[in-house]
PDB file of N, CA and C in Angstrom:
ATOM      1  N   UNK A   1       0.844  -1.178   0.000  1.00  0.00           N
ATOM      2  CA  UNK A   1       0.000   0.000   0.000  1.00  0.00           C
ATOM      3  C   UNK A   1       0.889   1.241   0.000  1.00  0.00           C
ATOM      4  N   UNK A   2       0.812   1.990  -0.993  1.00  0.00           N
ATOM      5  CA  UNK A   2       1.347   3.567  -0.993  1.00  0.00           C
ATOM      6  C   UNK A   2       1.526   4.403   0.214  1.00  0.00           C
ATOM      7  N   UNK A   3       0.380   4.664   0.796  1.00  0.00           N
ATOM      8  CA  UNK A   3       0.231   5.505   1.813  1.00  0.00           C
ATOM      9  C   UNK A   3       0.574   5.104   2.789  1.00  0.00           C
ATOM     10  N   UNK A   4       0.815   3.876   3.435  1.00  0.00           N
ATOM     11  CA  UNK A   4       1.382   3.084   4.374  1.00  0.00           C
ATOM     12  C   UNK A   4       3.071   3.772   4.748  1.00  0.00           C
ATOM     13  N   UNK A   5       3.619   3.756   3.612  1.00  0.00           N
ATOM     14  CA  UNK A   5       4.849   3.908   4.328  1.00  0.00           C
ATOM     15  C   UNK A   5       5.316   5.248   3.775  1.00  0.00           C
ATOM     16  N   UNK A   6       4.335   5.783   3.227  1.00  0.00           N
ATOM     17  CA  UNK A   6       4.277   7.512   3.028  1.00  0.00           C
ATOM     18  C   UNK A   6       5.327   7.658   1.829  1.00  0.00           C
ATOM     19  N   UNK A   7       5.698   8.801   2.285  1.00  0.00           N
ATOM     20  CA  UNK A   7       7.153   9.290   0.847  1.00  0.00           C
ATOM     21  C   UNK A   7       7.988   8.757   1.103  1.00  0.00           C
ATOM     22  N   UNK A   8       8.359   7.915   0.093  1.00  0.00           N
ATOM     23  CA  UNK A   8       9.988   7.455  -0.340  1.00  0.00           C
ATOM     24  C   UNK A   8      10.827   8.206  -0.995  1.00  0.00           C
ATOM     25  N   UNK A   9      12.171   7.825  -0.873  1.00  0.00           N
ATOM     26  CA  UNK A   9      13.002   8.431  -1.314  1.00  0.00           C
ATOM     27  C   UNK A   9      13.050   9.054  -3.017  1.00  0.00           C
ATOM     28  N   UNK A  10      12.296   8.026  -3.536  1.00  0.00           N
ATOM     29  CA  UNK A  10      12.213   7.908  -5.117  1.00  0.00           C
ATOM     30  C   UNK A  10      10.887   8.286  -5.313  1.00  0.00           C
ATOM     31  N   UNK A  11      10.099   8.712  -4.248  1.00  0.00           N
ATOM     32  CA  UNK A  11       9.041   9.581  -4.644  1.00  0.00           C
ATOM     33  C   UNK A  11       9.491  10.882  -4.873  1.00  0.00           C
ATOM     34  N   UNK A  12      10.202  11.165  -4.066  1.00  0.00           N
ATOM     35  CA  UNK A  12      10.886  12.643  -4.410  1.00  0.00           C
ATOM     36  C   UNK A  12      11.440  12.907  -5.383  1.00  0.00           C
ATOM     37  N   UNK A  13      12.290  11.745  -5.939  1.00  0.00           N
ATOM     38  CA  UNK A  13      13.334  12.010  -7.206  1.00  0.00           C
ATOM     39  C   UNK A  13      12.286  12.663  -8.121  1.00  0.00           C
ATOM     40  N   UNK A  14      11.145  11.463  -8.539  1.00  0.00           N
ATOM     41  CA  UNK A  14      10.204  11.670  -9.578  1.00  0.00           C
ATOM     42  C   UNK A  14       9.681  13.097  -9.476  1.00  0.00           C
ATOM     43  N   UNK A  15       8.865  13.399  -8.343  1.00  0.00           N
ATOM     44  CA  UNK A  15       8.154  14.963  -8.160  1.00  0.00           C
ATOM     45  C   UNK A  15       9.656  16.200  -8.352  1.00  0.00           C
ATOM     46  N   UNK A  16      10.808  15.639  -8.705  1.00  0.00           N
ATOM     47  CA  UNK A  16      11.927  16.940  -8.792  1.00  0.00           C
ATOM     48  C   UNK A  16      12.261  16.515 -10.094  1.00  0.00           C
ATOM     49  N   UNK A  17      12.011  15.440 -10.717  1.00  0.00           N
ATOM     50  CA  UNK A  17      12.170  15.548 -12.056  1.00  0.00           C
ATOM     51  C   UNK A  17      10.985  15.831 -13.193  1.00  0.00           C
ATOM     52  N   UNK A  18      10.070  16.070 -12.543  1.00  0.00           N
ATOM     53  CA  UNK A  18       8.566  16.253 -13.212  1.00  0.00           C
ATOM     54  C   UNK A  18       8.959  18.010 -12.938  1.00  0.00           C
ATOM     55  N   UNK A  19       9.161  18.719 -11.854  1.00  0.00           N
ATOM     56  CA  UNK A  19       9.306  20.034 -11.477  1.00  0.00           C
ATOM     57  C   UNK A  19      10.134  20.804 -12.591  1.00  0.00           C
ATOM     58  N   UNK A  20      11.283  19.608 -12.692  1.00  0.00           N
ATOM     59  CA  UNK A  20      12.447  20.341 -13.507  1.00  0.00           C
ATOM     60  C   UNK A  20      12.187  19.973 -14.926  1.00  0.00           C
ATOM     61  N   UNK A  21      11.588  19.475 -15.292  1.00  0.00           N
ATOM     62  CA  UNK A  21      10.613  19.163 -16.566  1.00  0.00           C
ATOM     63  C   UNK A  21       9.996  20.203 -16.759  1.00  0.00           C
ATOM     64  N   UNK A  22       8.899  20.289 -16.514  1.00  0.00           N
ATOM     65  CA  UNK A  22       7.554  21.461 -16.285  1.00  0.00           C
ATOM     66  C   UNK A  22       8.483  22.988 -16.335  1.00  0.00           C
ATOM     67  N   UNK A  23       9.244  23.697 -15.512  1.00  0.00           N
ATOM     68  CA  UNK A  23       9.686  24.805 -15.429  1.00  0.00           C
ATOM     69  C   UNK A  23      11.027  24.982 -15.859  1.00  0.00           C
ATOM     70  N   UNK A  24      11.893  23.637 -16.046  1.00  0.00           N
ATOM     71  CA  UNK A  24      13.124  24.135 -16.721  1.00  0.00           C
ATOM     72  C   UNK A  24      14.350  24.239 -15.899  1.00  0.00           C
ATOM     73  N   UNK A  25      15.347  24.283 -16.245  1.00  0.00           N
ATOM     74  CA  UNK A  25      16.310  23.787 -14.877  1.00  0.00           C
ATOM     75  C   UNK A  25      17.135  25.767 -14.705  1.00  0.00           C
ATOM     76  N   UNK A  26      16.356  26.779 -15.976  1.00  0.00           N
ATOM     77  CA  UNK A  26      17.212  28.039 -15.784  1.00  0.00           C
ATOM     78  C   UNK A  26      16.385  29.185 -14.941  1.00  0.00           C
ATOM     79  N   UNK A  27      15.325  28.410 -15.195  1.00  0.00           N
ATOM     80  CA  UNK A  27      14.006  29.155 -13.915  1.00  0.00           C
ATOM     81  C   UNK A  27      14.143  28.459 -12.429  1.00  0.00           C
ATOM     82  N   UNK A  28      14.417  27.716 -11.913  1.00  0.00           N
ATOM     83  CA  UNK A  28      14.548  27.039 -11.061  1.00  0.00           C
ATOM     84  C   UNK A  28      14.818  27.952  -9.839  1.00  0.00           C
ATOM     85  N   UNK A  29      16.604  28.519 -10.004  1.00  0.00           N
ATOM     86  CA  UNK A  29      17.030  29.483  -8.777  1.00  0.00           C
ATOM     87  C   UNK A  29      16.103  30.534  -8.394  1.00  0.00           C
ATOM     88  N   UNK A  30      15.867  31.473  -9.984  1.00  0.00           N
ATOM     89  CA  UNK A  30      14.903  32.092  -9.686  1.00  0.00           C
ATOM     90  C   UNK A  30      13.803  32.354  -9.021  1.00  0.00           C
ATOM     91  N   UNK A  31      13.324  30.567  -8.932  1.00  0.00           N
ATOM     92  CA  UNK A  31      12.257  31.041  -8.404  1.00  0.00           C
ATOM     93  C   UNK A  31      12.241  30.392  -7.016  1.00  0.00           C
ATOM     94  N   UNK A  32      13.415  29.488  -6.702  1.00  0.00           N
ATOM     95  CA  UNK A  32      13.822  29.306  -5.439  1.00  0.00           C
ATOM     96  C   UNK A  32      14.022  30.327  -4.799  1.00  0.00           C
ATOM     97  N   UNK A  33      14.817  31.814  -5.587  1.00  0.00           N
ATOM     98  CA  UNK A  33      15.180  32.608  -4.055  1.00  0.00           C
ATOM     99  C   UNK A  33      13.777  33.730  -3.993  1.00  0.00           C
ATOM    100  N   UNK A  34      12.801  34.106  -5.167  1.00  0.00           N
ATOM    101  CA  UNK A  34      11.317  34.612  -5.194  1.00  0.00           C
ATOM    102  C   UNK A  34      10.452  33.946  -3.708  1.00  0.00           C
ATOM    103  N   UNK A  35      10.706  32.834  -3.760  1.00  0.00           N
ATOM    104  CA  UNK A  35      10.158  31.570  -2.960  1.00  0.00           C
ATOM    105  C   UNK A  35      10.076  32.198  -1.196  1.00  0.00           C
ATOM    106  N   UNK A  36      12.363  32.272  -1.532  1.00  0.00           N
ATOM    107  CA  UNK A  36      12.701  32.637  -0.427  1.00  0.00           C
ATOM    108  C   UNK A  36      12.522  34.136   0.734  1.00  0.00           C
ATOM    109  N   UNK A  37      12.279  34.621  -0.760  1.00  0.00           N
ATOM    110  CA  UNK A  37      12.009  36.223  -0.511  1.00  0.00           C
ATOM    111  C   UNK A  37      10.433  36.253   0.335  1.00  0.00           C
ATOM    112  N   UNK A  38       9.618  35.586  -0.030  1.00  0.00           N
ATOM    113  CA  UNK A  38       8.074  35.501   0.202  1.00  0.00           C
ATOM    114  C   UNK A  38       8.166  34.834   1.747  1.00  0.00           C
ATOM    115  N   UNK A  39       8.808  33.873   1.846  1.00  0.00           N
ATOM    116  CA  UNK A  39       8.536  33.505   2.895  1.00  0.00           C
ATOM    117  C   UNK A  39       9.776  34.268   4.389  1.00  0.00           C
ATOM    118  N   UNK A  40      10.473  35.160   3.804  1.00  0.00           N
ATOM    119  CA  UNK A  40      11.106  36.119   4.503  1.00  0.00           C
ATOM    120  C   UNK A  40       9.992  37.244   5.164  1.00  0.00           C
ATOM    121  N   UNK A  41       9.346  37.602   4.266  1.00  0.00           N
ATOM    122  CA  UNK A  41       8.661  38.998   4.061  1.00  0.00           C
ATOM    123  C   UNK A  41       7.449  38.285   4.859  1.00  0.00           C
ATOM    124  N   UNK A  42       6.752  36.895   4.452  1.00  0.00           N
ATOM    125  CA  UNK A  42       5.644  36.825   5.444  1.00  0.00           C
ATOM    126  C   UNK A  42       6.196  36.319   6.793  1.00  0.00           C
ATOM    127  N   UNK A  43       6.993  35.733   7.025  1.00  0.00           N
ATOM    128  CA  UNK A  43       7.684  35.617   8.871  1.00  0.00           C
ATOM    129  C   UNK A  43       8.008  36.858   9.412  1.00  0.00           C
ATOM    130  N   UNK A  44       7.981  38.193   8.504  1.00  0.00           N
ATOM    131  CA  UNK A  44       8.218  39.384   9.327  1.00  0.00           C
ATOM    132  C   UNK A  44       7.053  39.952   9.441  1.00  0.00           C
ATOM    133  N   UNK A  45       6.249  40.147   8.765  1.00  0.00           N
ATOM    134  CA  UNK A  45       4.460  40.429   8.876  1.00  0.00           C
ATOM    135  C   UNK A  45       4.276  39.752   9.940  1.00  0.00           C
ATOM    136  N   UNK A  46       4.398  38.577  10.045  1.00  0.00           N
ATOM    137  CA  UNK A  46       3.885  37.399  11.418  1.00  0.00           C
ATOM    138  C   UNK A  46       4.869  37.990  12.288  1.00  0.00           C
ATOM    139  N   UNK A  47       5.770  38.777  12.464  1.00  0.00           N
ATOM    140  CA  UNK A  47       6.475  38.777  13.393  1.00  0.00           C
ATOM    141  C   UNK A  47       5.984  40.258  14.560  1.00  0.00           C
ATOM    142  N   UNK A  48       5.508  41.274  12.907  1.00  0.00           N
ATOM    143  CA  UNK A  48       5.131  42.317  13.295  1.00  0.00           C
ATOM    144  C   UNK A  48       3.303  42.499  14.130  1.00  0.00           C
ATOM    145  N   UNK A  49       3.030  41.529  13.440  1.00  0.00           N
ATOM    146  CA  UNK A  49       1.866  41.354  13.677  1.00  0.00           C
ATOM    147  C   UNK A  49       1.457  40.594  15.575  1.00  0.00           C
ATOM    148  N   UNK A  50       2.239  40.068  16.012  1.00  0.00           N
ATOM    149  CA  UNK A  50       2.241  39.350  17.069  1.00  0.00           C
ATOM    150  C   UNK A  50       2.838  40.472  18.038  1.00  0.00           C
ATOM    151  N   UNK A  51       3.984  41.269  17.328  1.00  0.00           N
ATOM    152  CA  UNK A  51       4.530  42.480  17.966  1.00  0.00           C
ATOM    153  C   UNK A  51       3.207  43.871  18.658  1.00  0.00           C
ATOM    154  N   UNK A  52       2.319  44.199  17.581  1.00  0.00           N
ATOM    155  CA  UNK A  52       1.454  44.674  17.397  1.00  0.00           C
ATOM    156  C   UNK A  52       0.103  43.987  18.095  1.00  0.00           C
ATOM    157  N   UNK A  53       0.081  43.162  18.334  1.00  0.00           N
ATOM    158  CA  UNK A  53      -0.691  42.894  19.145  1.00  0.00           C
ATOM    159  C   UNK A  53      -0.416  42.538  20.725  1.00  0.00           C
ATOM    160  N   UNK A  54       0.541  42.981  21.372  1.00  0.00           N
ATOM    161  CA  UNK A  54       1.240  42.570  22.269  1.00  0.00           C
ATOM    162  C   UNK A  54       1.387  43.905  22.767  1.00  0.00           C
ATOM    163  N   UNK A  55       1.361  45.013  22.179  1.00  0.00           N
ATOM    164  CA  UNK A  55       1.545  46.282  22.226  1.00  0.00           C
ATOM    165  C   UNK A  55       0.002  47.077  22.730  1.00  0.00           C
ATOM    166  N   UNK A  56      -0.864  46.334  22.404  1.00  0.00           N
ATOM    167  CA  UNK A  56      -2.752  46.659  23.087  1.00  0.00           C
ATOM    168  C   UNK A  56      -2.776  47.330  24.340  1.00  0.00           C
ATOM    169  N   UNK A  57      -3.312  47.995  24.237  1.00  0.00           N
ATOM    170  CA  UNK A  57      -3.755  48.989  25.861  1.00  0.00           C
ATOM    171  C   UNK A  57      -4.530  47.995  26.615  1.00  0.00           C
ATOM    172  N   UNK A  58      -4.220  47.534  27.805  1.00  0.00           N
ATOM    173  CA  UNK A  58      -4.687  46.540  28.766  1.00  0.00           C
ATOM    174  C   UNK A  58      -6.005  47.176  28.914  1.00  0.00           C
ATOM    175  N   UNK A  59      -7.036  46.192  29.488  1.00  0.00           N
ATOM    176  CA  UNK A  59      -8.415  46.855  29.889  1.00  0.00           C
ATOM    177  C   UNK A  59      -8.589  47.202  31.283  1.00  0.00           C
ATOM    178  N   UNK A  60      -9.132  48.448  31.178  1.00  0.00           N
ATOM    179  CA  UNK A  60      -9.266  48.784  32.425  1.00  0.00           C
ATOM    180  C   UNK A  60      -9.704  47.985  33.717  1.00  0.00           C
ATOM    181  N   UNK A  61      -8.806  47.953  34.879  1.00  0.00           N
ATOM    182  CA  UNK A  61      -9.682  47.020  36.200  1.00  0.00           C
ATOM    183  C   UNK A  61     -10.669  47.247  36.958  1.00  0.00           C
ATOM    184  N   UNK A  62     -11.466  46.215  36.786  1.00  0.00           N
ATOM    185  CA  UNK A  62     -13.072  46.513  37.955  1.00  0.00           C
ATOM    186  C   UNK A  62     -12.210  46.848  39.321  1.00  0.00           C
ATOM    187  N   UNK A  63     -12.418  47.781  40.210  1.00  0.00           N
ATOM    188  CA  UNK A  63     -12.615  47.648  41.537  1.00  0.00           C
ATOM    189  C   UNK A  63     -13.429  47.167  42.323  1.00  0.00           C
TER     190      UNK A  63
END
């Protein structure tokens, strides 16, 4: 059964040679460091965003 023992090693080969098929091996970096850039830019949104909410005016206390 496939799903049993999940991804193999040579599942991967295939899905990186179908990738490099499909887009080409001179687009590749490109769009590895695009990739890298995106997921830079959204861990700092998430970073700012958690910052920004941490920053909230506490609510006032019942006496």
């Amino acid at each position: 059964m496939l799903l049993r023992n999940g991804l193999e090693p040579w599942h991967l080969l295939i899905v990186a040679l179908v990738i490099i098929m499909v887009f080409g091996s001179k687009k590749l970096p490109d769009m590895a460091r695009s990739l890298g850039k995106s997921a830079r830019i959204l861990k700092s949104e998430a970073k700012a965003m958690k910052a920004d909410a941490g920053v909230e005016p506490a609510a006032p206390e019942q006496s």
